[in-house]
PDB file of N, CA and C in Angstrom:
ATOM      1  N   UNK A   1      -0.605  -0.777  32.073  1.00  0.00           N
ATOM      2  CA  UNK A   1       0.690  -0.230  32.382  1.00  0.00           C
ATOM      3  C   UNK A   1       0.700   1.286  32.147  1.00  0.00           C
ATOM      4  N   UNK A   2       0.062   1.981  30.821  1.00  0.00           N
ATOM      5  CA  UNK A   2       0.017   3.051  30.804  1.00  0.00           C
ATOM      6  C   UNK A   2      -0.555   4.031  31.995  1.00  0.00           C
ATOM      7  N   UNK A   3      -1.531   3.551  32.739  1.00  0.00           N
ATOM      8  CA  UNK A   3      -2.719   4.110  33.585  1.00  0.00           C
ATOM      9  C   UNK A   3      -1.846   3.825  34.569  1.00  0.00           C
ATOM     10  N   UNK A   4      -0.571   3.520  35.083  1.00  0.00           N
ATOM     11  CA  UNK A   4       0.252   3.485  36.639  1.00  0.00           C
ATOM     12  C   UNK A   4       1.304   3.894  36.612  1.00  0.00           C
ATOM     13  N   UNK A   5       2.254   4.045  35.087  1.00  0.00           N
ATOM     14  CA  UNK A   5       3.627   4.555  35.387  1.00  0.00           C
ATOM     15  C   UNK A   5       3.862   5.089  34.146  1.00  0.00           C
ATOM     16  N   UNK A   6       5.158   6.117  33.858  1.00  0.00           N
ATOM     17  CA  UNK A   6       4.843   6.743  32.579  1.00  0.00           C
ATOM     18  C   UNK A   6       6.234   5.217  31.797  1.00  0.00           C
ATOM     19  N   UNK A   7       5.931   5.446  30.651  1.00  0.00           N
ATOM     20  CA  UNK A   7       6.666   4.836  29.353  1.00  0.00           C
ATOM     21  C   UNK A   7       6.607   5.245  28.977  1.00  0.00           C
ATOM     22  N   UNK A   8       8.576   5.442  28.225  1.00  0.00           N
ATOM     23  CA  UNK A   8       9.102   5.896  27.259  1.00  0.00           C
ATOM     24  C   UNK A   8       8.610   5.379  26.237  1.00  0.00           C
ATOM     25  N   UNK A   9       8.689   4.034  25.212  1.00  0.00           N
ATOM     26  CA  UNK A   9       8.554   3.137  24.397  1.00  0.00           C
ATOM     27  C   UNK A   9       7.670   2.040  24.686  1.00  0.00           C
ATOM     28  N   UNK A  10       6.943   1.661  23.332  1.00  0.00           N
ATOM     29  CA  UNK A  10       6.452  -0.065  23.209  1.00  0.00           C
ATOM     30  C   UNK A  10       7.175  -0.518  22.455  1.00  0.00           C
ATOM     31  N   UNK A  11       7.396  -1.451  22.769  1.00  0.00           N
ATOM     32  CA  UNK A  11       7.902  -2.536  21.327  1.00  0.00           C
ATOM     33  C   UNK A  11       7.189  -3.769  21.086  1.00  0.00           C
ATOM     34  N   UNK A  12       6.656  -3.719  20.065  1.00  0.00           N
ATOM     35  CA  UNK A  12       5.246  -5.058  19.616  1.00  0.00           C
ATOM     36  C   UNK A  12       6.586  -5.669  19.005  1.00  0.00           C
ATOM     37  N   UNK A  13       6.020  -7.288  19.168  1.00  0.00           N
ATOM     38  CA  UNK A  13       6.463  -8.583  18.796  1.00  0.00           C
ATOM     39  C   UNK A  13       6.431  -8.586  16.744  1.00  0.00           C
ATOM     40  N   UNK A  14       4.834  -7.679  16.697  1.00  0.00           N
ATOM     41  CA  UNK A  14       4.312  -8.098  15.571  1.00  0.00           C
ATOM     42  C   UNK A  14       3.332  -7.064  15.273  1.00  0.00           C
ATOM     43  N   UNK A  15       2.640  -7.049  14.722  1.00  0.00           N
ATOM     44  CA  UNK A  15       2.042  -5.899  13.841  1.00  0.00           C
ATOM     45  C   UNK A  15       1.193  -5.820  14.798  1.00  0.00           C
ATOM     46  N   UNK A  16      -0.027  -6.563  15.365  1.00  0.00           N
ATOM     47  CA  UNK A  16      -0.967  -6.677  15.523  1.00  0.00           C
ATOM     48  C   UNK A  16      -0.777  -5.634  17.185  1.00  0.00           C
ATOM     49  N   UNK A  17       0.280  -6.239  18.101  1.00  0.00           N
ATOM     50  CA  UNK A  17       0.369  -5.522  19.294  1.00  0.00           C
ATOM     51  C   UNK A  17       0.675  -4.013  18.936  1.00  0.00           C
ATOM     52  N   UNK A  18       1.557  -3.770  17.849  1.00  0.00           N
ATOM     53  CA  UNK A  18       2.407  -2.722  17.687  1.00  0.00           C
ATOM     54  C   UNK A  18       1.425  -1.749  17.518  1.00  0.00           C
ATOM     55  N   UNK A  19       0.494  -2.176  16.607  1.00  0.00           N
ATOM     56  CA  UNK A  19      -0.774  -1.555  16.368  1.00  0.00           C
ATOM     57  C   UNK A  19      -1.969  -0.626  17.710  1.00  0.00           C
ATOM     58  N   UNK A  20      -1.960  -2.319  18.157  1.00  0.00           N
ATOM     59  CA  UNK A  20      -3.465  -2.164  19.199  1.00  0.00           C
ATOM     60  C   UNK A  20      -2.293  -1.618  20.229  1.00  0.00           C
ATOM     61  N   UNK A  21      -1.401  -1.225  20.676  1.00  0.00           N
ATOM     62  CA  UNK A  21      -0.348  -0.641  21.528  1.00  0.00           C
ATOM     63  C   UNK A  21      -1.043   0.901  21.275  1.00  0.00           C
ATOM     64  N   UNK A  22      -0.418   1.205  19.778  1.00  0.00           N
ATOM     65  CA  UNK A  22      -0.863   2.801  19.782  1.00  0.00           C
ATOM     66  C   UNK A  22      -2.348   3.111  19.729  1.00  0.00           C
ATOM     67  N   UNK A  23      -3.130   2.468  19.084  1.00  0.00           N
ATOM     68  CA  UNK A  23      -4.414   2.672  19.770  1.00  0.00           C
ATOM     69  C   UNK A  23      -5.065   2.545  21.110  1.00  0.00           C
ATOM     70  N   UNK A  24      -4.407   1.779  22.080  1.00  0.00           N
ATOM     71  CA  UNK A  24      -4.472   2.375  23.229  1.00  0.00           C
ATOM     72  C   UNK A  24      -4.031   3.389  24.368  1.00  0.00           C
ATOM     73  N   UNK A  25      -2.590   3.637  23.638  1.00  0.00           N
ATOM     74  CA  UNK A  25      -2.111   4.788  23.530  1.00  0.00           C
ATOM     75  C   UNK A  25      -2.779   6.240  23.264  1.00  0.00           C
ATOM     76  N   UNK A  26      -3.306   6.548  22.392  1.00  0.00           N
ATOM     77  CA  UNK A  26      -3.563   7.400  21.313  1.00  0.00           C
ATOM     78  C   UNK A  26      -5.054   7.407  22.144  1.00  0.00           C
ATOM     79  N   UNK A  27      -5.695   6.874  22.826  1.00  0.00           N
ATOM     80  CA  UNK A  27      -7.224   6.925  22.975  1.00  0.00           C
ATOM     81  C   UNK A  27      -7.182   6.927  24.732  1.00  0.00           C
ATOM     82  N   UNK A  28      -5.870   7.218  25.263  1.00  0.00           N
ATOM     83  CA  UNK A  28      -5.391   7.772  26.603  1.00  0.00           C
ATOM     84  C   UNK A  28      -4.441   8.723  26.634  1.00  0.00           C
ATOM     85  N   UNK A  29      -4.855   9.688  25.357  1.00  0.00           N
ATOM     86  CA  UNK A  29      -4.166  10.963  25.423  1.00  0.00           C
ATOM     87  C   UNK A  29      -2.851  10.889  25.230  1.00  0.00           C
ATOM     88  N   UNK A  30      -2.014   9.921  24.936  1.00  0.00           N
ATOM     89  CA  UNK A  30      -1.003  10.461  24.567  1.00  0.00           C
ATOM     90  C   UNK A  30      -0.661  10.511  23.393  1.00  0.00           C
ATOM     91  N   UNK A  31       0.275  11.470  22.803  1.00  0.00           N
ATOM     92  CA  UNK A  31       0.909  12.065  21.568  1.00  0.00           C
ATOM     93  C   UNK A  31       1.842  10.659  21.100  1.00  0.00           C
ATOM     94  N   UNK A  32       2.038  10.296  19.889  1.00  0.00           N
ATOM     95  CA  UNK A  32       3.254   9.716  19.322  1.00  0.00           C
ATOM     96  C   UNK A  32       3.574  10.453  18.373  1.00  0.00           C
ATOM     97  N   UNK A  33       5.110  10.953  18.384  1.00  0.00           N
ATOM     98  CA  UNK A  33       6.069   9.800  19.409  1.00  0.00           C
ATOM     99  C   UNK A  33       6.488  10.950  20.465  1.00  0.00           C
ATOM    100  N   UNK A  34       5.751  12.068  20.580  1.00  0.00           N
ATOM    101  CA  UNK A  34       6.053  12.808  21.608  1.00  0.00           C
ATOM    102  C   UNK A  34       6.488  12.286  22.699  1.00  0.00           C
ATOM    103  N   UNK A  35       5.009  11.679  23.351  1.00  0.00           N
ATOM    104  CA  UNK A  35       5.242  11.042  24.539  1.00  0.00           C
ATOM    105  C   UNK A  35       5.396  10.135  24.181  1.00  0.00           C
ATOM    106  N   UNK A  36       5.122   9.286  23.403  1.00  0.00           N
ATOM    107  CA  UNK A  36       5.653   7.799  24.107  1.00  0.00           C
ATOM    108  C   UNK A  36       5.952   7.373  22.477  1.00  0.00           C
ATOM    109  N   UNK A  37       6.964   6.472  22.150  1.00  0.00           N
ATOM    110  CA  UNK A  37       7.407   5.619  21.106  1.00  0.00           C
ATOM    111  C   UNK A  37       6.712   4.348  20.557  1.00  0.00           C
ATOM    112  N   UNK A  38       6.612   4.102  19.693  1.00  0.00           N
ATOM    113  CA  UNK A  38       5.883   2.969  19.553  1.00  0.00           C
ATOM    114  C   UNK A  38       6.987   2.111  18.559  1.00  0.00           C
ATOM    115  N   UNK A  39       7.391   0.849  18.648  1.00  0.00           N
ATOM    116  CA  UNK A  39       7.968   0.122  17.529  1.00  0.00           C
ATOM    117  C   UNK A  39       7.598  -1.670  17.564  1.00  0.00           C
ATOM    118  N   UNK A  40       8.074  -1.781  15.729  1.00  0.00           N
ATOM    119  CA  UNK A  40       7.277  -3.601  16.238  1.00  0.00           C
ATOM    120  C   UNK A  40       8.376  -4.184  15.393  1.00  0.00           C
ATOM    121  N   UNK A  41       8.568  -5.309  15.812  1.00  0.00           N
ATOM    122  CA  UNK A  41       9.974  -6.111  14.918  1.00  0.00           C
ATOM    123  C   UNK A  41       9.414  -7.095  13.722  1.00  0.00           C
ATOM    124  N   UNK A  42       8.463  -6.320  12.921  1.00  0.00           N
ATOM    125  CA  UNK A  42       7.944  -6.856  11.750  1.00  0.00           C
ATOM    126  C   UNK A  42       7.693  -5.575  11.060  1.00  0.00           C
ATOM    127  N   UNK A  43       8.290  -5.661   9.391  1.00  0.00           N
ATOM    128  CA  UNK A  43       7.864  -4.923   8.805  1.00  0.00           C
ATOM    129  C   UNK A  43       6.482  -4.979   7.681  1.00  0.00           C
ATOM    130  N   UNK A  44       5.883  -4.618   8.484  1.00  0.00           N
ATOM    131  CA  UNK A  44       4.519  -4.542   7.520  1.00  0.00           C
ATOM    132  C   UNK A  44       4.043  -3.491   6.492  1.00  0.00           C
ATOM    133  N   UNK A  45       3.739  -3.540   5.483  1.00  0.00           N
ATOM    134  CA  UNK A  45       3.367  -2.173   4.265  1.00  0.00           C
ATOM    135  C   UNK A  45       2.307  -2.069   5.288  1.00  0.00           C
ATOM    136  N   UNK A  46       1.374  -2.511   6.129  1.00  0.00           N
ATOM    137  CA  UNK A  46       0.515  -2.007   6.523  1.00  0.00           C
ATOM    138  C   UNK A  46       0.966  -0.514   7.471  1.00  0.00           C
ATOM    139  N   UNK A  47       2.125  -0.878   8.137  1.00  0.00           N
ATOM    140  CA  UNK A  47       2.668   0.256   8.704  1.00  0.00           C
ATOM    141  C   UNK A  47       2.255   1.670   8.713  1.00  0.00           C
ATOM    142  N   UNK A  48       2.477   1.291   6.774  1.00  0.00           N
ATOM    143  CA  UNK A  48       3.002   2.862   6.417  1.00  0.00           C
ATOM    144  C   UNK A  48       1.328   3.667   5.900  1.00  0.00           C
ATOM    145  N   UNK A  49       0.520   2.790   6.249  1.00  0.00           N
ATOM    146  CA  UNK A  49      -0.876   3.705   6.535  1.00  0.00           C
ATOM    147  C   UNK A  49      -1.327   3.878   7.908  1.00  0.00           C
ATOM    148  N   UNK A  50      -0.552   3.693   8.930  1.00  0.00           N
ATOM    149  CA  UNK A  50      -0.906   3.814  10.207  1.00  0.00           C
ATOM    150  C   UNK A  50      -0.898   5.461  10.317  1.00  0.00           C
ATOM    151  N   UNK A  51      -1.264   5.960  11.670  1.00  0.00           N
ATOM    152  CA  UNK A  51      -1.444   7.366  11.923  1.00  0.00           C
ATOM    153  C   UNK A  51      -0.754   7.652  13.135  1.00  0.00           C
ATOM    154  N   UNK A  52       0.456   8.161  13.726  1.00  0.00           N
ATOM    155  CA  UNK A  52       1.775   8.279  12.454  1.00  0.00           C
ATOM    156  C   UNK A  52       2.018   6.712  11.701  1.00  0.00           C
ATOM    157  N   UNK A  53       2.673   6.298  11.132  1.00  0.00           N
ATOM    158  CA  UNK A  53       3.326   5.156  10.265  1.00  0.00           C
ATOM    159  C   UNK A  53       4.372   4.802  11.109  1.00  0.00           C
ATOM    160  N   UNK A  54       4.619   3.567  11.581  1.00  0.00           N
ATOM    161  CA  UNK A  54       4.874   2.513  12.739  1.00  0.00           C
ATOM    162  C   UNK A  54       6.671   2.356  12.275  1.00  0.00           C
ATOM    163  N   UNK A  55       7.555   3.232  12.803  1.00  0.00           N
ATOM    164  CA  UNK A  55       8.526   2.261  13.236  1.00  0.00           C
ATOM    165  C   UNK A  55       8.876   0.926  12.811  1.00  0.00           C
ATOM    166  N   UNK A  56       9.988   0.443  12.421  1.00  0.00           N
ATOM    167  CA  UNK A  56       9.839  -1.443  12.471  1.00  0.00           C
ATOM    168  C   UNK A  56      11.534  -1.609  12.512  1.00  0.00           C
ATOM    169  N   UNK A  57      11.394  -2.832  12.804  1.00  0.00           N
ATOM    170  CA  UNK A  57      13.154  -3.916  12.843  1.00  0.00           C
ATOM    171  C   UNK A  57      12.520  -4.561  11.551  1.00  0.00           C
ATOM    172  N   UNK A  58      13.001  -4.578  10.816  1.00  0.00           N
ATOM    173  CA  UNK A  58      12.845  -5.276   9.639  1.00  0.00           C
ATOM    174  C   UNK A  58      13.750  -6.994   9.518  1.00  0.00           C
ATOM    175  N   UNK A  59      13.457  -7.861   9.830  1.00  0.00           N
ATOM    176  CA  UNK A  59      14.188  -9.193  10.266  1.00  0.00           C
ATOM    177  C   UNK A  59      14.294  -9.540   8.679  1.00  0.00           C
ATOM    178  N   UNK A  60      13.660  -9.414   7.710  1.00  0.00           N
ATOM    179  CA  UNK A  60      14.490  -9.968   6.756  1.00  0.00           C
ATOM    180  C   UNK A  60      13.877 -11.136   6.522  1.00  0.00           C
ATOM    181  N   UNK A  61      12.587 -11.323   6.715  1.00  0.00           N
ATOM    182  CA  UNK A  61      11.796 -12.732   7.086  1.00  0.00           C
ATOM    183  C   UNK A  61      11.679 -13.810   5.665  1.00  0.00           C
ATOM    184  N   UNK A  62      12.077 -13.228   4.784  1.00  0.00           N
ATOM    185  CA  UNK A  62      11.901 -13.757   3.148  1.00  0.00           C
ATOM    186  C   UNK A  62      13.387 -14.572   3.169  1.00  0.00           C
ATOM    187  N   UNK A  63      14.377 -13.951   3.683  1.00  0.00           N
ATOM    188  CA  UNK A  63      15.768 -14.244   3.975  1.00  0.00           C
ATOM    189  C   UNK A  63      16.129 -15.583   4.889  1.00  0.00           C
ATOM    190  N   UNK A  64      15.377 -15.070   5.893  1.00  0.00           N
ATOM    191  CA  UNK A  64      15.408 -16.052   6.910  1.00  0.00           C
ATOM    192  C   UNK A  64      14.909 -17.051   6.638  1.00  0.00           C
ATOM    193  N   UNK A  65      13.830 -17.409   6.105  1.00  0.00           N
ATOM    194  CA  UNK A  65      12.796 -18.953   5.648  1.00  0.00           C
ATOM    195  C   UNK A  65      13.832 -19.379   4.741  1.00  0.00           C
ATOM    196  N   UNK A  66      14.319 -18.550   3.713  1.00  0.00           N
ATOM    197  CA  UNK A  66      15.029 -19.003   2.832  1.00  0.00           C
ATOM    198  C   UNK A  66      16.471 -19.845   3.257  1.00  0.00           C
ATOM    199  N   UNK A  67      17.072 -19.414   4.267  1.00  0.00           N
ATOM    200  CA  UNK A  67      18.373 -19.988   4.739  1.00  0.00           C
ATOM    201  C   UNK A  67      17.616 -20.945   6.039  1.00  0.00           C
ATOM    202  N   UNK A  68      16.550 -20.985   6.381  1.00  0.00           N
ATOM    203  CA  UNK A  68      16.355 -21.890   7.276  1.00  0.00           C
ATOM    204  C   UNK A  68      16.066 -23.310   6.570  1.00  0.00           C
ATOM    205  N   UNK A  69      15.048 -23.014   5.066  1.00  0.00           N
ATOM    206  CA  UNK A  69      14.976 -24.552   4.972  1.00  0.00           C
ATOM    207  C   UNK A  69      16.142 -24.577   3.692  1.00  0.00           C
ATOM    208  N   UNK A  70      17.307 -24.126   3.564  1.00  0.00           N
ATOM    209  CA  UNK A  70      18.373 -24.734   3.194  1.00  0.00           C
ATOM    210  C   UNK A  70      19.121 -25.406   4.095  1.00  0.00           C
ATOM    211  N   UNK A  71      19.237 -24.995   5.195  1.00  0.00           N
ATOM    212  CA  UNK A  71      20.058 -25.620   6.404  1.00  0.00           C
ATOM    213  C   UNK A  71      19.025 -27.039   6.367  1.00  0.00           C
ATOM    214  N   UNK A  72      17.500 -27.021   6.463  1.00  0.00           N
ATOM    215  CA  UNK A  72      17.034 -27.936   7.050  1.00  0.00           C
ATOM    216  C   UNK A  72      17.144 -29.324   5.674  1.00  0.00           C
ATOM    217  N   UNK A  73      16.994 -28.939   4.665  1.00  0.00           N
ATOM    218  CA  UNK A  73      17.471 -29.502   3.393  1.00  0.00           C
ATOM    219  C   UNK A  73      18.502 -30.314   3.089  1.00  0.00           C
ATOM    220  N   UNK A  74      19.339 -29.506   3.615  1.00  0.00           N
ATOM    221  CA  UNK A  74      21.049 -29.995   3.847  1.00  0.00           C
ATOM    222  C   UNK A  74      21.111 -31.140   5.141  1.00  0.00           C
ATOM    223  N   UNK A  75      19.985 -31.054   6.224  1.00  0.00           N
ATOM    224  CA  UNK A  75      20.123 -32.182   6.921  1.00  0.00           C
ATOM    225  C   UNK A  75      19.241 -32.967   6.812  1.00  0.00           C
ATOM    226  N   UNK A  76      18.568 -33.023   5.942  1.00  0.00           N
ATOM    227  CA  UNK A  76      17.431 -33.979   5.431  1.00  0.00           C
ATOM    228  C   UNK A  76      18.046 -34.813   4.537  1.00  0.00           C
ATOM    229  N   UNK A  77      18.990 -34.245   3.722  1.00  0.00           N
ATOM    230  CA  UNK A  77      19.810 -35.037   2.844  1.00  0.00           C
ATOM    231  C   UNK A  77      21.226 -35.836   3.335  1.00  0.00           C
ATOM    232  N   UNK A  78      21.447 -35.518   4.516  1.00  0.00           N
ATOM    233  CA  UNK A  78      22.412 -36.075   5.469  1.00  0.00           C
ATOM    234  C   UNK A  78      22.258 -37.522   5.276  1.00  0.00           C
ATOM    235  N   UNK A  79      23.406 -38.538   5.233  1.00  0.00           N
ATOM    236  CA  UNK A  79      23.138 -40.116   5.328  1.00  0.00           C
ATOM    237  C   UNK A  79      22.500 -40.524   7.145  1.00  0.00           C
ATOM    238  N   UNK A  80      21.858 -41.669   6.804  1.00  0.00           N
ATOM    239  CA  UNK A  80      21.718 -41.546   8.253  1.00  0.00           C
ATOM    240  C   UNK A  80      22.874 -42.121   9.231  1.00  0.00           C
ATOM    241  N   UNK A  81      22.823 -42.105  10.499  1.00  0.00           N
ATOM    242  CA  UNK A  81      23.810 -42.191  11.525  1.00  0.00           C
ATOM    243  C   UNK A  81      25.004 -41.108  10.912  1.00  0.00           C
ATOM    244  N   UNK A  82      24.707 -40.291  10.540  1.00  0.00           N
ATOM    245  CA  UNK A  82      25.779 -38.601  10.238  1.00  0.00           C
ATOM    246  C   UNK A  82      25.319 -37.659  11.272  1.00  0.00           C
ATOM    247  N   UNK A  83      26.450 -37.561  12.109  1.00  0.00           N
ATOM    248  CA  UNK A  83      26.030 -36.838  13.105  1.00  0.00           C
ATOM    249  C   UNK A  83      26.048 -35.914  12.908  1.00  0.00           C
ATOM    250  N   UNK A  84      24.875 -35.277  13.647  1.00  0.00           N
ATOM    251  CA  UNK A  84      24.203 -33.418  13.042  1.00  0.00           C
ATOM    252  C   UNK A  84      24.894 -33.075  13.996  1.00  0.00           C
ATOM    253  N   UNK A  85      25.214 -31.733  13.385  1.00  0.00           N
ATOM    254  CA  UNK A  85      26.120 -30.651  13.721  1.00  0.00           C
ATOM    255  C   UNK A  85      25.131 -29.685  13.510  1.00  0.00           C
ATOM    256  N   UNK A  86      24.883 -28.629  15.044  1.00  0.00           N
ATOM    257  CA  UNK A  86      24.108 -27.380  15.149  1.00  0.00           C
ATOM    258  C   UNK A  86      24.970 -26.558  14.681  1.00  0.00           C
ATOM    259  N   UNK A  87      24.124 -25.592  14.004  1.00  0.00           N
ATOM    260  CA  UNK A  87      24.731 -24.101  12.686  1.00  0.00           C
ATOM    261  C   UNK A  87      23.420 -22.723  13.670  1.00  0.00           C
ATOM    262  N   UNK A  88      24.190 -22.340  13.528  1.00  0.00           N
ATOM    263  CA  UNK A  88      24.148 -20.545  13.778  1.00  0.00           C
ATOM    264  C   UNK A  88      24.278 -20.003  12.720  1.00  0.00           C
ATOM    265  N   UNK A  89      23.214 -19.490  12.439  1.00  0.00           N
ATOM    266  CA  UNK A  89      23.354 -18.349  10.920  1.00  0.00           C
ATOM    267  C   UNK A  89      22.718 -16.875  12.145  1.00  0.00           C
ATOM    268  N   UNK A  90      23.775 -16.021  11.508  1.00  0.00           N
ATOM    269  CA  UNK A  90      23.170 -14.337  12.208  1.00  0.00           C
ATOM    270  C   UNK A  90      22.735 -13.774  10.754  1.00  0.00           C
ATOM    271  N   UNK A  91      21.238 -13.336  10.728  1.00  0.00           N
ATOM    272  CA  UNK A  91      20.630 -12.406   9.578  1.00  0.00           C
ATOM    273  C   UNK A  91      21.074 -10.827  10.201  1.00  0.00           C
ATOM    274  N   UNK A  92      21.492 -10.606   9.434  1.00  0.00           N
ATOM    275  CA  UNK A  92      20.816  -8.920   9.875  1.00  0.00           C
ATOM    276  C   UNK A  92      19.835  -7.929   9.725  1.00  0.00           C
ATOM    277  N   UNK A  93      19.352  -7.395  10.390  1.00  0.00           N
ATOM    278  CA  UNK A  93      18.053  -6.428  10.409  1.00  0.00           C
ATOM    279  C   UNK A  93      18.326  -5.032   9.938  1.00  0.00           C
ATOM    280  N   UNK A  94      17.229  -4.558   9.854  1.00  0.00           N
ATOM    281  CA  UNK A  94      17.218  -3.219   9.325  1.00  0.00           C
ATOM    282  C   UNK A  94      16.614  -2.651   9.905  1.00  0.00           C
ATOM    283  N   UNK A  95      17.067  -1.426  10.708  1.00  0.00           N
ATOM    284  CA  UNK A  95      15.841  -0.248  11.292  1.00  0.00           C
ATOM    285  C   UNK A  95      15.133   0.504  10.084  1.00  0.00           C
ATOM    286  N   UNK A  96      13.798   0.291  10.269  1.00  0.00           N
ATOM    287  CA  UNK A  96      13.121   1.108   8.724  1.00  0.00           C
ATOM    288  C   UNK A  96      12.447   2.287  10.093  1.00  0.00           C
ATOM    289  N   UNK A  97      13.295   4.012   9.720  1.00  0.00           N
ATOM    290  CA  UNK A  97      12.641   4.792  10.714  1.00  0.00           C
ATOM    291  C   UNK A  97      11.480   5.065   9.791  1.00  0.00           C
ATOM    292  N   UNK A  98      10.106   5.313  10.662  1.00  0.00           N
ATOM    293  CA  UNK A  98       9.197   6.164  10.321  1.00  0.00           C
ATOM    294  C   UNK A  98       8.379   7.007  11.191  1.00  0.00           C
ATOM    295  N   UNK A  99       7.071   7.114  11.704  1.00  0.00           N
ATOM    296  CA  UNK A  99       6.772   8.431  12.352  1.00  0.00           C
ATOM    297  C   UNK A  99       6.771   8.110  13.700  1.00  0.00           C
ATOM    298  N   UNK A 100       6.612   7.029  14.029  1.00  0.00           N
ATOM    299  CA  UNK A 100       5.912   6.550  15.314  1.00  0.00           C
ATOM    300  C   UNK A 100       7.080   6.674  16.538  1.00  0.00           C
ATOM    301  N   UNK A 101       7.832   7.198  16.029  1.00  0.00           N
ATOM    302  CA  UNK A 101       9.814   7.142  17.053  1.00  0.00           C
ATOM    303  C   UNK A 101      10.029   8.732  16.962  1.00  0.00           C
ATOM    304  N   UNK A 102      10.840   8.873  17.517  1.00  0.00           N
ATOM    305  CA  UNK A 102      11.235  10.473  17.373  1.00  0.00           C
ATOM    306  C   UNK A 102      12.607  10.086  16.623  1.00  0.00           C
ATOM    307  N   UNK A 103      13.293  11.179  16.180  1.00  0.00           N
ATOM    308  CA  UNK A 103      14.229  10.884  14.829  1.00  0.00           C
ATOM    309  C   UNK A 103      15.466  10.254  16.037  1.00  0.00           C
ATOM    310  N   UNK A 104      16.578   9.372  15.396  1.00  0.00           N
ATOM    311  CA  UNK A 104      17.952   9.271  16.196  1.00  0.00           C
ATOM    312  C   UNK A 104      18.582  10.519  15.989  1.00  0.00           C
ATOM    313  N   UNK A 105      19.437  10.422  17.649  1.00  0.00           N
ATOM    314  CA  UNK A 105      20.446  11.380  17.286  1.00  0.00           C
ATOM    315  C   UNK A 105      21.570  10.381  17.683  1.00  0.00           C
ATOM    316  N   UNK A 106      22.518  10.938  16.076  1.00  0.00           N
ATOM    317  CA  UNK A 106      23.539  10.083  16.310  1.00  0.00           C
ATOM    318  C   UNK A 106      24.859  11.080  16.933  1.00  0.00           C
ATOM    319  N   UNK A 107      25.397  10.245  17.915  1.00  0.00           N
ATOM    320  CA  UNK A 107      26.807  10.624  18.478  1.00  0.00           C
ATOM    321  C   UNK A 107      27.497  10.029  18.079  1.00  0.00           C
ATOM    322  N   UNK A 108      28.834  10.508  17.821  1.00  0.00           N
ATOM    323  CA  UNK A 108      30.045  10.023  17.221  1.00  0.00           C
ATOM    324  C   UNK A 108      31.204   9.959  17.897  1.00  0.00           C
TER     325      UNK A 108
END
């Protein structure tokens, strides 16, 4: 994709793309985050030794396991023939900025 059209941004799933993203980036001349952005929706300490240090959505993943197998707990302990009722839990995320983005500008 890089070698046919320009991109603004990547966004990796996970460390591993977010990673091998800017190294293929970075080894076809382009600058981060000059030219192009890099971000991944996992926060990894590995990040913050990357060259620049990777952007992340921080999901909260310690949070999330934690309220997932309480929900799943809570219907494990259900009597049987108790009809399950689907639950929606919203976590919230955290933008952790670091080098790999150019800074926000916020409008108000």
């Amino acid at each position: 994709m890089l070698d046919y059209q320009k991109v603004d941004a990547i966004i990796g799933l996970e460390e591993f793309s977010a990673v091998e993203s800017m190294v293929i980036a970075q080894d076809r001349g382009y600058t981060i985050p000059d030219d192009i952005s890099i971000i991944s929706f996992t926060n990894s300490d590995f990040f913050k030794y990357t060259k620049p240090s990777i952007t992340c959505i921080n999901q909260h993943s310690v949070f999330m396991g934690k309220t997932a197998t309480e929900i799943l707990i809570s219907k494990i302990e259900q009597p049987p023939n108790t009809e399950s009722v689907f639950e929606t839990k919203t976590i919230k995320t955290t933008l952790v900025e670091r080098k790999s983005t150019k800074p926000l500008v916020h409008t108000y």
